[in-house]
C-alpha atoms as a PDB file:
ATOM      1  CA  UNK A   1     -17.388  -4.275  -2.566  1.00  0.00           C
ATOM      2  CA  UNK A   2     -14.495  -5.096  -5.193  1.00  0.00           C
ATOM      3  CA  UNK A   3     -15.778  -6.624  -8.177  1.00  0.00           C
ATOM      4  CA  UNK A   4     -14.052  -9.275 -10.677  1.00  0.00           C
ATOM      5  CA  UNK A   5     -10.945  -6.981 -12.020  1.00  0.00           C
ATOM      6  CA  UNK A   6     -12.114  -3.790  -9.557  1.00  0.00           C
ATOM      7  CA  UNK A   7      -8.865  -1.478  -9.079  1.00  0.00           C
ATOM      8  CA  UNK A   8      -8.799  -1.332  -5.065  1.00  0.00           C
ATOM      9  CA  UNK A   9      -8.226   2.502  -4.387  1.00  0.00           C
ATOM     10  CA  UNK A  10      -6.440   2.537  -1.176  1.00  0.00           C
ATOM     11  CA  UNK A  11      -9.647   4.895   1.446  1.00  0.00           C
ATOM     12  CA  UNK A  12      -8.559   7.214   4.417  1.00  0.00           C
ATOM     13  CA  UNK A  13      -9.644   7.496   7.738  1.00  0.00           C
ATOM     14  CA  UNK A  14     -11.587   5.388  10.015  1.00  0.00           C
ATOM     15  CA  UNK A  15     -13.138   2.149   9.069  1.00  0.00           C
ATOM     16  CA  UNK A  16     -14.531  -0.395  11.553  1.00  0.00           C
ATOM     17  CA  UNK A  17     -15.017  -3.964  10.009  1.00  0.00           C
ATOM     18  CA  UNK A  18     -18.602  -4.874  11.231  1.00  0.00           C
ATOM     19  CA  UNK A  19     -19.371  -7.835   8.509  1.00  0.00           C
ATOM     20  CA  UNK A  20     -18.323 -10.130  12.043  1.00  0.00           C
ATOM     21  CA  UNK A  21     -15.871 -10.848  14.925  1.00  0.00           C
ATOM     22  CA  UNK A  22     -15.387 -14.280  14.209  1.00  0.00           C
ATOM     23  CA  UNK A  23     -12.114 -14.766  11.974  1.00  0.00           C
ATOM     24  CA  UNK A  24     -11.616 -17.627   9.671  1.00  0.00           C
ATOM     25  CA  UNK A  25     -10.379 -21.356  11.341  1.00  0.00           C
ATOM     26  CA  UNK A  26      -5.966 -21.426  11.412  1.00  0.00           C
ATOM     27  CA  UNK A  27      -5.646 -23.677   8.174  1.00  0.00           C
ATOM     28  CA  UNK A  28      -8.813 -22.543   6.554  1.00  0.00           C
ATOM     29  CA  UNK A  29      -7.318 -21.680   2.936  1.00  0.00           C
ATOM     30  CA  UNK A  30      -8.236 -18.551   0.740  1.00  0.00           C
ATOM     31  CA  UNK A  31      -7.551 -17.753  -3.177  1.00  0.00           C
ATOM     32  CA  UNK A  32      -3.341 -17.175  -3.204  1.00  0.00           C
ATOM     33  CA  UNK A  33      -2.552 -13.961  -3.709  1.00  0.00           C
ATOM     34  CA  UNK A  34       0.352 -12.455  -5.937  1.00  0.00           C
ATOM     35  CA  UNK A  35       1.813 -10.085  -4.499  1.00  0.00           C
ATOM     36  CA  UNK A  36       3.470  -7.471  -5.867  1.00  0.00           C
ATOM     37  CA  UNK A  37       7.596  -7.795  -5.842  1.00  0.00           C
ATOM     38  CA  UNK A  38      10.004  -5.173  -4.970  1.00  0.00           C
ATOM     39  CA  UNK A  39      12.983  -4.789  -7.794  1.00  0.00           C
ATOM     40  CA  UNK A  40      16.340  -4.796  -7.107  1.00  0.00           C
ATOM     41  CA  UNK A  41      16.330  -0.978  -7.979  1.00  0.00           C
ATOM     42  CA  UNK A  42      13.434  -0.402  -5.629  1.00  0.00           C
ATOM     43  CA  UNK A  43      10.684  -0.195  -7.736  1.00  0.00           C
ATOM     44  CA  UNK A  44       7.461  -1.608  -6.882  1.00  0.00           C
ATOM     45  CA  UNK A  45       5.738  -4.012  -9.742  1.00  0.00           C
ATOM     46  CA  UNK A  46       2.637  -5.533  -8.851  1.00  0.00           C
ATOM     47  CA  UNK A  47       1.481  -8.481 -10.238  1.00  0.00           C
ATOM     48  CA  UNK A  48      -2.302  -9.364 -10.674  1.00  0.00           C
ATOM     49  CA  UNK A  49      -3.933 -10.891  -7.662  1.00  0.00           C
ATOM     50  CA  UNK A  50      -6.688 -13.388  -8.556  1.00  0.00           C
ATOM     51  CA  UNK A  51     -10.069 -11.424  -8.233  1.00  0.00           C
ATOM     52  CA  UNK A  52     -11.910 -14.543  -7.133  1.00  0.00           C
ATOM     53  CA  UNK A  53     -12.659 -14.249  -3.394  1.00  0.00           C
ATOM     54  CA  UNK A  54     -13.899 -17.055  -1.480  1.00  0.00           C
ATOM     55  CA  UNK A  55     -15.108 -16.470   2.015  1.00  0.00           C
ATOM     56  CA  UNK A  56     -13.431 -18.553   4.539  1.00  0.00           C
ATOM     57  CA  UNK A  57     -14.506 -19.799   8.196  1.00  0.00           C
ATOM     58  CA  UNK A  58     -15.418 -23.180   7.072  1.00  0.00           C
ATOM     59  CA  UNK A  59     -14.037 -24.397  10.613  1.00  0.00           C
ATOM     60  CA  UNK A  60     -15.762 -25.844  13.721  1.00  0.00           C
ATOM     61  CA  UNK A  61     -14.122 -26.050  17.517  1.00  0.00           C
ATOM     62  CA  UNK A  62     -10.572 -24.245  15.864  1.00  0.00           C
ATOM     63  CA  UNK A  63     -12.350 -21.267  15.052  1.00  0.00           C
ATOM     64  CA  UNK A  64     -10.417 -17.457  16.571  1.00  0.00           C
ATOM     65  CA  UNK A  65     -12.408 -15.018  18.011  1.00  0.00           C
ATOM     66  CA  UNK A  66     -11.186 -11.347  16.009  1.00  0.00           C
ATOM     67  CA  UNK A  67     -11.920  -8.535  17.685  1.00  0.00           C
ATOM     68  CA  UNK A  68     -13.459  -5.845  15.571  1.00  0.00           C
ATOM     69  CA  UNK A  69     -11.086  -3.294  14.093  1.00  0.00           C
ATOM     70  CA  UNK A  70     -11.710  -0.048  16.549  1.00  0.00           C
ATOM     71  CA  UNK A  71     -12.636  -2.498  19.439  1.00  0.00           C
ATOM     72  CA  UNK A  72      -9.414  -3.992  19.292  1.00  0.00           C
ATOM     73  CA  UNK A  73      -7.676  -0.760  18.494  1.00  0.00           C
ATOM     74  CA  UNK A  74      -8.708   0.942  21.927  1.00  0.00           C
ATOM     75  CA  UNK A  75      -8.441  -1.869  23.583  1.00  0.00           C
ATOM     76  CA  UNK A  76      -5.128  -1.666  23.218  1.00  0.00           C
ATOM     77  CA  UNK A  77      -4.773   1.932  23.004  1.00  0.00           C
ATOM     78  CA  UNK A  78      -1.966   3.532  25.591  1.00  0.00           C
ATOM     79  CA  UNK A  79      -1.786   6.720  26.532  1.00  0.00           C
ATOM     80  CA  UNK A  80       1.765   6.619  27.602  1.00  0.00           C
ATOM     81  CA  UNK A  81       2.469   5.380  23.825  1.00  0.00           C
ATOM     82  CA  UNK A  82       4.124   7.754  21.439  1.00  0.00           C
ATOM     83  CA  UNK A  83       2.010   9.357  18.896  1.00  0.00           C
ATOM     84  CA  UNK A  84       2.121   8.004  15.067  1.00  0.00           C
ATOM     85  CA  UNK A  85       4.310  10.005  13.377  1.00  0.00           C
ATOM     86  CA  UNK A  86       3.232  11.619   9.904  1.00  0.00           C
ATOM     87  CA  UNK A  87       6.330  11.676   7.059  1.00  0.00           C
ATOM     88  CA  UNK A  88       6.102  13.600   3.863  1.00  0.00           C
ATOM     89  CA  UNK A  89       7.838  11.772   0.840  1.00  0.00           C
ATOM     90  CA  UNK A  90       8.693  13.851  -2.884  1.00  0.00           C
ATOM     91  CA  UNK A  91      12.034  13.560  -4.279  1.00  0.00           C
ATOM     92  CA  UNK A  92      11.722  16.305  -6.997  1.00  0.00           C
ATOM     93  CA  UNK A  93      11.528  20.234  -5.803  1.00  0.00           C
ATOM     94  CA  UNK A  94       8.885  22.586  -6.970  1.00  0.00           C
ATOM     95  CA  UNK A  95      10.321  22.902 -10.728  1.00  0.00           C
ATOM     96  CA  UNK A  96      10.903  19.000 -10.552  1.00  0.00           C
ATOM     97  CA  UNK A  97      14.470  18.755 -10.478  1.00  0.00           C
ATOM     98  CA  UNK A  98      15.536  15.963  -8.129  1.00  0.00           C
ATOM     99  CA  UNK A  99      16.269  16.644  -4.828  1.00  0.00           C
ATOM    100  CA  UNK A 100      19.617  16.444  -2.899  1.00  0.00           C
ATOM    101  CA  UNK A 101      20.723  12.697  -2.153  1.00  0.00           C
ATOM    102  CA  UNK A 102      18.122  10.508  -4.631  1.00  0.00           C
ATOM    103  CA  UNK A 103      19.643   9.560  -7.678  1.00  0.00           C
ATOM    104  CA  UNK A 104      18.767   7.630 -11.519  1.00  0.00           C
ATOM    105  CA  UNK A 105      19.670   3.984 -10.990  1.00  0.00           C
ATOM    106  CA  UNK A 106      17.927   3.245 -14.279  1.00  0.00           C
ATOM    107  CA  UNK A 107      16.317   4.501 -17.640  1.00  0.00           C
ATOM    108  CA  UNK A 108      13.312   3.052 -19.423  1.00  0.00           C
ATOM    109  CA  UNK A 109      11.544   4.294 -22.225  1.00  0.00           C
ATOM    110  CA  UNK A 110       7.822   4.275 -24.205  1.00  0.00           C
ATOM    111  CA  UNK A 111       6.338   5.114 -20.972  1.00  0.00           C
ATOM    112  CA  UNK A 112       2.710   6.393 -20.490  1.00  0.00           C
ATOM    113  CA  UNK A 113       1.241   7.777 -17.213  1.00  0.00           C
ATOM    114  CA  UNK A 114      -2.322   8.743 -15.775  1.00  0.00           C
ATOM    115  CA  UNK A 115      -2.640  10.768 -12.606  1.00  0.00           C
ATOM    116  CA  UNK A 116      -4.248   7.730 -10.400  1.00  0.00           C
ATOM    117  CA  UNK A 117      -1.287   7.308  -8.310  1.00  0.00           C
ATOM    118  CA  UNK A 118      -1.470   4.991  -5.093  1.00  0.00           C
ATOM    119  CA  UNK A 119      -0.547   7.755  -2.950  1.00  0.00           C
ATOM    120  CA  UNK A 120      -2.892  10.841  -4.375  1.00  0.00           C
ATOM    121  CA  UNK A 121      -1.549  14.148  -4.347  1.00  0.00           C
ATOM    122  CA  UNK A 122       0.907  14.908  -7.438  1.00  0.00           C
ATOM    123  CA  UNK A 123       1.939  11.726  -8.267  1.00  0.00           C
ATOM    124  CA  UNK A 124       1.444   9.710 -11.568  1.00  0.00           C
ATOM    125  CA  UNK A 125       1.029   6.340 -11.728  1.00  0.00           C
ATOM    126  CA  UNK A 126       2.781   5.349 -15.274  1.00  0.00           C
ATOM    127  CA  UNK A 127       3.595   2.059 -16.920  1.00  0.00           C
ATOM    128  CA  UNK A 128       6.703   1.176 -19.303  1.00  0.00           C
ATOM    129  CA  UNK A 129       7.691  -1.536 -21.322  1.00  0.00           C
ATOM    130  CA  UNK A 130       8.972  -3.811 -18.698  1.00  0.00           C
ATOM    131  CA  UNK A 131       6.081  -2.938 -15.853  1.00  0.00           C
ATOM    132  CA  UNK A 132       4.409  -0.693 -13.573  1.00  0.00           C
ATOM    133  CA  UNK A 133       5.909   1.983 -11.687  1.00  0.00           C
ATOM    134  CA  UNK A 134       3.945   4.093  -8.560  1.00  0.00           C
ATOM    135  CA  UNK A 135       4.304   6.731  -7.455  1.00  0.00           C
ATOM    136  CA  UNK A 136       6.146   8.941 -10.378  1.00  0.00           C
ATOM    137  CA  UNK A 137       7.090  12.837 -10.161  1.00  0.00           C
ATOM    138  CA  UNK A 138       7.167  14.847 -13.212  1.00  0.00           C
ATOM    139  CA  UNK A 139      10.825  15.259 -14.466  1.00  0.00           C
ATOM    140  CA  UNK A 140      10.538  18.946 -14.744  1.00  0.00           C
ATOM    141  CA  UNK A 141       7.436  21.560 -15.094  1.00  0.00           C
ATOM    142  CA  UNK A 142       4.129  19.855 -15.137  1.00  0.00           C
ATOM    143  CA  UNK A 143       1.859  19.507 -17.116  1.00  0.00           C
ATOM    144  CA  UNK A 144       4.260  19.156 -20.594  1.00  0.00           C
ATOM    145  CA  UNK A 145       6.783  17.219 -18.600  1.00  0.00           C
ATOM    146  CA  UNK A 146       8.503  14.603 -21.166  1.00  0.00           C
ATOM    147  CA  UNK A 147      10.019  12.356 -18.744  1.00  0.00           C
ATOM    148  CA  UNK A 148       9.363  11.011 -14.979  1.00  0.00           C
ATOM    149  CA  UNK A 149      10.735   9.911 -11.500  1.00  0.00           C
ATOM    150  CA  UNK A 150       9.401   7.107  -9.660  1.00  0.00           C
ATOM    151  CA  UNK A 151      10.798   5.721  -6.514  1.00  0.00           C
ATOM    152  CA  UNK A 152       8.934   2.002  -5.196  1.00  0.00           C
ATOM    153  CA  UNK A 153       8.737   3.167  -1.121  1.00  0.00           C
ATOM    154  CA  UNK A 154       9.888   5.832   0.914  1.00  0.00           C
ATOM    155  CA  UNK A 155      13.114   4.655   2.501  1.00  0.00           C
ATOM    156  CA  UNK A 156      15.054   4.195  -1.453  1.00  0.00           C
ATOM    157  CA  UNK A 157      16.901   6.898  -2.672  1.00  0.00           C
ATOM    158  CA  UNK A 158      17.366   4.817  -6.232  1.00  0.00           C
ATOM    159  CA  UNK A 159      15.191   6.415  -9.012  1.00  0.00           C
ATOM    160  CA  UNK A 160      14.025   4.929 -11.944  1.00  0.00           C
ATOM    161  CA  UNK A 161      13.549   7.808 -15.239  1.00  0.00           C
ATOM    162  CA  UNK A 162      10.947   7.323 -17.412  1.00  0.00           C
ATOM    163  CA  UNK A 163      10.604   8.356 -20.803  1.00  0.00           C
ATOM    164  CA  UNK A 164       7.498   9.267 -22.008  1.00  0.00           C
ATOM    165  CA  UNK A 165       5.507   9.104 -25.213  1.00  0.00           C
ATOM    166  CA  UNK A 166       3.245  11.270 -24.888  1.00  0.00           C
ATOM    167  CA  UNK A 167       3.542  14.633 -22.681  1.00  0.00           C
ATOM    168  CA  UNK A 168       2.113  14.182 -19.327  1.00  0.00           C
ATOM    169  CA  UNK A 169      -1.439  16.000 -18.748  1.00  0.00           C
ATOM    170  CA  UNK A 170      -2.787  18.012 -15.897  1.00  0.00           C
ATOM    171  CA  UNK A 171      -3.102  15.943 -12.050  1.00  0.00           C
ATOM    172  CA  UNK A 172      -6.163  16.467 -10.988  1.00  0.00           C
ATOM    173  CA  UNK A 173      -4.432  16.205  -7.366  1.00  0.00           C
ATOM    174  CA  UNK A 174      -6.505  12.886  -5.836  1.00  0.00           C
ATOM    175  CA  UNK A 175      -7.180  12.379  -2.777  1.00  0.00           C
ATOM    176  CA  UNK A 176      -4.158  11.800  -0.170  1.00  0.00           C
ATOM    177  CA  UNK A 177      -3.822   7.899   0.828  1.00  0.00           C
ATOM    178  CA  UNK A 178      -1.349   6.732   3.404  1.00  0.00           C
ATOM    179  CA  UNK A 179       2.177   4.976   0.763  1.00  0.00           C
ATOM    180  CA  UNK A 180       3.727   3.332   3.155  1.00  0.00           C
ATOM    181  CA  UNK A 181       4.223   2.629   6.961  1.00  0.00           C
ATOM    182  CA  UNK A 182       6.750   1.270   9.434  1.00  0.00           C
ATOM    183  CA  UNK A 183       5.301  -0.344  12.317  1.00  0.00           C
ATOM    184  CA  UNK A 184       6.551  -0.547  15.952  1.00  0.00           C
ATOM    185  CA  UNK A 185       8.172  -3.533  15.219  1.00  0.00           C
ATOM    186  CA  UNK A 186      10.404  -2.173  12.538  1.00  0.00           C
ATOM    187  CA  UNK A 187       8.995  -3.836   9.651  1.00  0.00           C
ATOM    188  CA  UNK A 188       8.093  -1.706   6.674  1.00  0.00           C
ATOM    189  CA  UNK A 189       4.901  -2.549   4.905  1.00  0.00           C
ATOM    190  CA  UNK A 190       3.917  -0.507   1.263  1.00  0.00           C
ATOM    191  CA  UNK A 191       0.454   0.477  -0.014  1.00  0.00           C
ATOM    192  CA  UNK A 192      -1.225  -2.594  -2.717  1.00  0.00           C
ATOM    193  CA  UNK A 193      -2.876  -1.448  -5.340  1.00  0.00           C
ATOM    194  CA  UNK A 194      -5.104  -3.359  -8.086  1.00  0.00           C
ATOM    195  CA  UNK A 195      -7.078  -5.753  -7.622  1.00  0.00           C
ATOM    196  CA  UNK A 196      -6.676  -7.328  -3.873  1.00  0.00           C
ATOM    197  CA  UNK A 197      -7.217 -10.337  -2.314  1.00  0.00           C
ATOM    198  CA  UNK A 198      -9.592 -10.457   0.995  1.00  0.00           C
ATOM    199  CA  UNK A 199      -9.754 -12.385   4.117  1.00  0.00           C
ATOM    200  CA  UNK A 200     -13.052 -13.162   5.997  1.00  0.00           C
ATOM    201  CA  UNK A 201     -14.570  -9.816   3.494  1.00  0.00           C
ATOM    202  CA  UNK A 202     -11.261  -7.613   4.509  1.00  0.00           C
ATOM    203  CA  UNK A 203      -9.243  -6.624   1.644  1.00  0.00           C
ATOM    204  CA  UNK A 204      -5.833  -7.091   1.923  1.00  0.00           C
ATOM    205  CA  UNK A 205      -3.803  -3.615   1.753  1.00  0.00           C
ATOM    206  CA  UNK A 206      -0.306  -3.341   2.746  1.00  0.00           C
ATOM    207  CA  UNK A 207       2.125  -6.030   1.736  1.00  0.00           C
ATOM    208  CA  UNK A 208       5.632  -5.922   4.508  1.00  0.00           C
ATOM    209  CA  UNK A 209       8.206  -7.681   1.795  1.00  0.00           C
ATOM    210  CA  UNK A 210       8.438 -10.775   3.189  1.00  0.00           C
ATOM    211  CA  UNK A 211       7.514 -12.695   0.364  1.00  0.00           C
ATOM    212  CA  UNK A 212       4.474 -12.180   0.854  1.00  0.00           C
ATOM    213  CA  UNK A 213       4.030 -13.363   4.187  1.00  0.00           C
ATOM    214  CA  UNK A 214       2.666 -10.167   6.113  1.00  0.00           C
ATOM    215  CA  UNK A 215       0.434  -8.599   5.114  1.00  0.00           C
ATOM    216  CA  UNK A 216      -1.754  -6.018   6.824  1.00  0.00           C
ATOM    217  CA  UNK A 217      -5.528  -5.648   6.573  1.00  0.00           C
ATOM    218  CA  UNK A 218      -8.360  -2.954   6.131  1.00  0.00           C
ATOM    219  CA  UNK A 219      -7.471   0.316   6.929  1.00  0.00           C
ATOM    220  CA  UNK A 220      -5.537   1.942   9.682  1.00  0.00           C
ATOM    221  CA  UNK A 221      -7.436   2.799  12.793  1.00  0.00           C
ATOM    222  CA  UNK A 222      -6.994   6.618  13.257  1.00  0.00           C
ATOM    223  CA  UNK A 223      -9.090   7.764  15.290  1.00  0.00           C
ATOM    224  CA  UNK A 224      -6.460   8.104  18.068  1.00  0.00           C
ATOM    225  CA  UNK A 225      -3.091   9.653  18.349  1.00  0.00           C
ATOM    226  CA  UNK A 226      -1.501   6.153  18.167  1.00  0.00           C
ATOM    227  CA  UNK A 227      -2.645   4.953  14.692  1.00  0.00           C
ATOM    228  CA  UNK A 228      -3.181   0.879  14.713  1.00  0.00           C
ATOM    229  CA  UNK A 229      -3.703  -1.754  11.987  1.00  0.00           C
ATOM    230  CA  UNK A 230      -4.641  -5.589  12.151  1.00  0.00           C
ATOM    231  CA  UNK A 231      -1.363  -8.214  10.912  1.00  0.00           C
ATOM    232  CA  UNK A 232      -1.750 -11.433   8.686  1.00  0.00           C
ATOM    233  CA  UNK A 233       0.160 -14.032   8.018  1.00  0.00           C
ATOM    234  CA  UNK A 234      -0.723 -15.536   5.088  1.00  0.00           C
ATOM    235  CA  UNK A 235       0.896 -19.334   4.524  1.00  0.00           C
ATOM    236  CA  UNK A 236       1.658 -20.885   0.828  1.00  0.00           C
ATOM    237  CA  UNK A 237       0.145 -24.240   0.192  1.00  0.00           C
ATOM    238  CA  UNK A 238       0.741 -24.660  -3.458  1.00  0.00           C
ATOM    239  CA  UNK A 239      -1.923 -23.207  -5.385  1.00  0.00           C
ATOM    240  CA  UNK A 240      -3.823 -21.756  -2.223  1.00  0.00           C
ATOM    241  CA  UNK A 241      -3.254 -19.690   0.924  1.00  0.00           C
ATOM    242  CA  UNK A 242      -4.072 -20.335   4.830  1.00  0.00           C
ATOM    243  CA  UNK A 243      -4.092 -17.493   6.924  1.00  0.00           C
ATOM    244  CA  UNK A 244      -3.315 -16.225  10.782  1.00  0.00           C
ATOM    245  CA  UNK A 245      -4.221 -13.309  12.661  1.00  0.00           C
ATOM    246  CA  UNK A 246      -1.313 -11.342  13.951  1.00  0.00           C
ATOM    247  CA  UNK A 247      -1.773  -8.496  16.317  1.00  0.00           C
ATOM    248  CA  UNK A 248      -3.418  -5.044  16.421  1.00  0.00           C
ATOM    249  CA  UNK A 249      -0.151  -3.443  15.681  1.00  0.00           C
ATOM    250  CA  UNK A 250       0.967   0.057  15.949  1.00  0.00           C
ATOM    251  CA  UNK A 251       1.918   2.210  13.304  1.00  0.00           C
ATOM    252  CA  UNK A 252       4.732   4.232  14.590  1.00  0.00           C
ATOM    253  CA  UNK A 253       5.311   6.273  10.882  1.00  0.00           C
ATOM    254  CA  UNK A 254       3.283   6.989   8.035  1.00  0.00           C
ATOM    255  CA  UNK A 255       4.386   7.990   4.808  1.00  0.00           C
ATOM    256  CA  UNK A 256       2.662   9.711   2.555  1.00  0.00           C
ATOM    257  CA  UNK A 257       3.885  10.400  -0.957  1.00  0.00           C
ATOM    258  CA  UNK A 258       3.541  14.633  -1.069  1.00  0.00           C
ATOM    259  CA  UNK A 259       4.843  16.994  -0.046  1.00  0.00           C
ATOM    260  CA  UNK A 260       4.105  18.818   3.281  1.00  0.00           C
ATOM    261  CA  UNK A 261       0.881  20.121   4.504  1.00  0.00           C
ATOM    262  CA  UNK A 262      -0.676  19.075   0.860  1.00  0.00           C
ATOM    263  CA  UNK A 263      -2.215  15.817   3.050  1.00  0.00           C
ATOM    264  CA  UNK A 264      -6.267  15.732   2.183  1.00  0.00           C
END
């Protein structure tokens, strides 16, 4: 369980929320949640999200039954449906050049980056003096690379270059976690990282861009060819958040932020 100020590390494969299958009464509010924002250059900042997490399902005869996550996931499970498909995303080649068709929309500098990247593998996650930037590639040979390229989701070919204060140090090559995903529905949804907000004990973990509005919680039900995650709404009242259930929807691509057959 996330603590006060916790860094939510996004987990892999099949999780089944068993805490309970009744889901919070429509209007029941929850902490609100800042969301990260997505620049004009596509870079993803994330804000803090308040770490103080208040259980809700305060409500009486309003109250929506939630099927558990893999319950709900066969349930709707069709074998006629197409297969999730699996996309590998890194825009630098092997010597870290850029690759073919991305190119630097912007230039920071006094940058600083640790290998704790949202997306595992390679990547860096680095900060500058206007914000945080994840996933970054090294801008040339790694380790001793001087400068870096991050990109804020999959489907931007607009790189910001950071330059670096110190030289970056060995990746200790973490653990692949799913960047990004476009559902069957067309919307695109990126990874959160920090702290997260929950709802009825589920943490919040893919934010869709729509001011904040979808979101998608726990993790991706995998277990099938046809990967599936649970939709929520979440709805601004001032200082606080109510919250609706959306559907168990299905992932039709995954992104993950490596390259090729590195996935683990």
């Amino acid at each position: 369980m996330l603590k006060r100020g916790d860094e939510f590390k996004m987990p892999t494969g099949l999780t089944t929320n068993t805490a309970s299958d009744d889901g919070p009464s429509q209007g029941a509010t929850i902490p609100r949640l800042v969301t990260g924002r997505m620049g004009a250059r596509g870079t993803y900042l994330l804000a803090a999200a308040l770490a103080t997490l208040i259980t809700v399902g305060c409500g009486t005869a309003s109250s929506t039954k939630v099927p558990s996550a893999a319950t709900s996931a066969a349930a709707y499970q069709s074998n006629t449906e197409d297969a999730t498909r699996v996309e590998y995303f890194e825009p630098t080649t092997r010597h870290g050049a850029l690759k073919a068709g991305f190119g630097i929309s912007k230039q920071v500098g006094r940058g600083r980056c640790e290998p704790s990247s949202v997306v595992g593998g390679d990547a860096y996650r680095c900060t500058s003096a206007d914000g945080l930037y994840d996933p970054c590639w090294p801008a040339g040979e790694a380790p001793g690379a001087s400068s870096v390229y991050c990109i804020g989701n999959p489907w931007s070919r607009e790189v910001t270059r950071i330059r670096l204060l110190e030289r970056l140090q060995a990746n200790a090559r973490g653990r692949s976690a799913i960047w990004a995903m476009e559902l069957a529905s067309g919307k695109q949804c990126v990874a959160l990282q920090g702290t997260v907000n929950r709802v009825n004990g589920t943490p919040i973990t893919f934010s869709c861009g729509e001011s904040g509005r979808l979101e998608l919680l726990g993790e991706p039900y995998m277990a099938k060819a046809s990967w599936r995650i649970r939709e929520v709404y979440l709805h601004s009242h001032g200082y606080t958040y109510s919250h609706t259930y959306g559907p168990i929807e299905r992932i039709a691509v995954a992104w993950y932020g490596l390259a090729a057959g590195t996935v683990r």
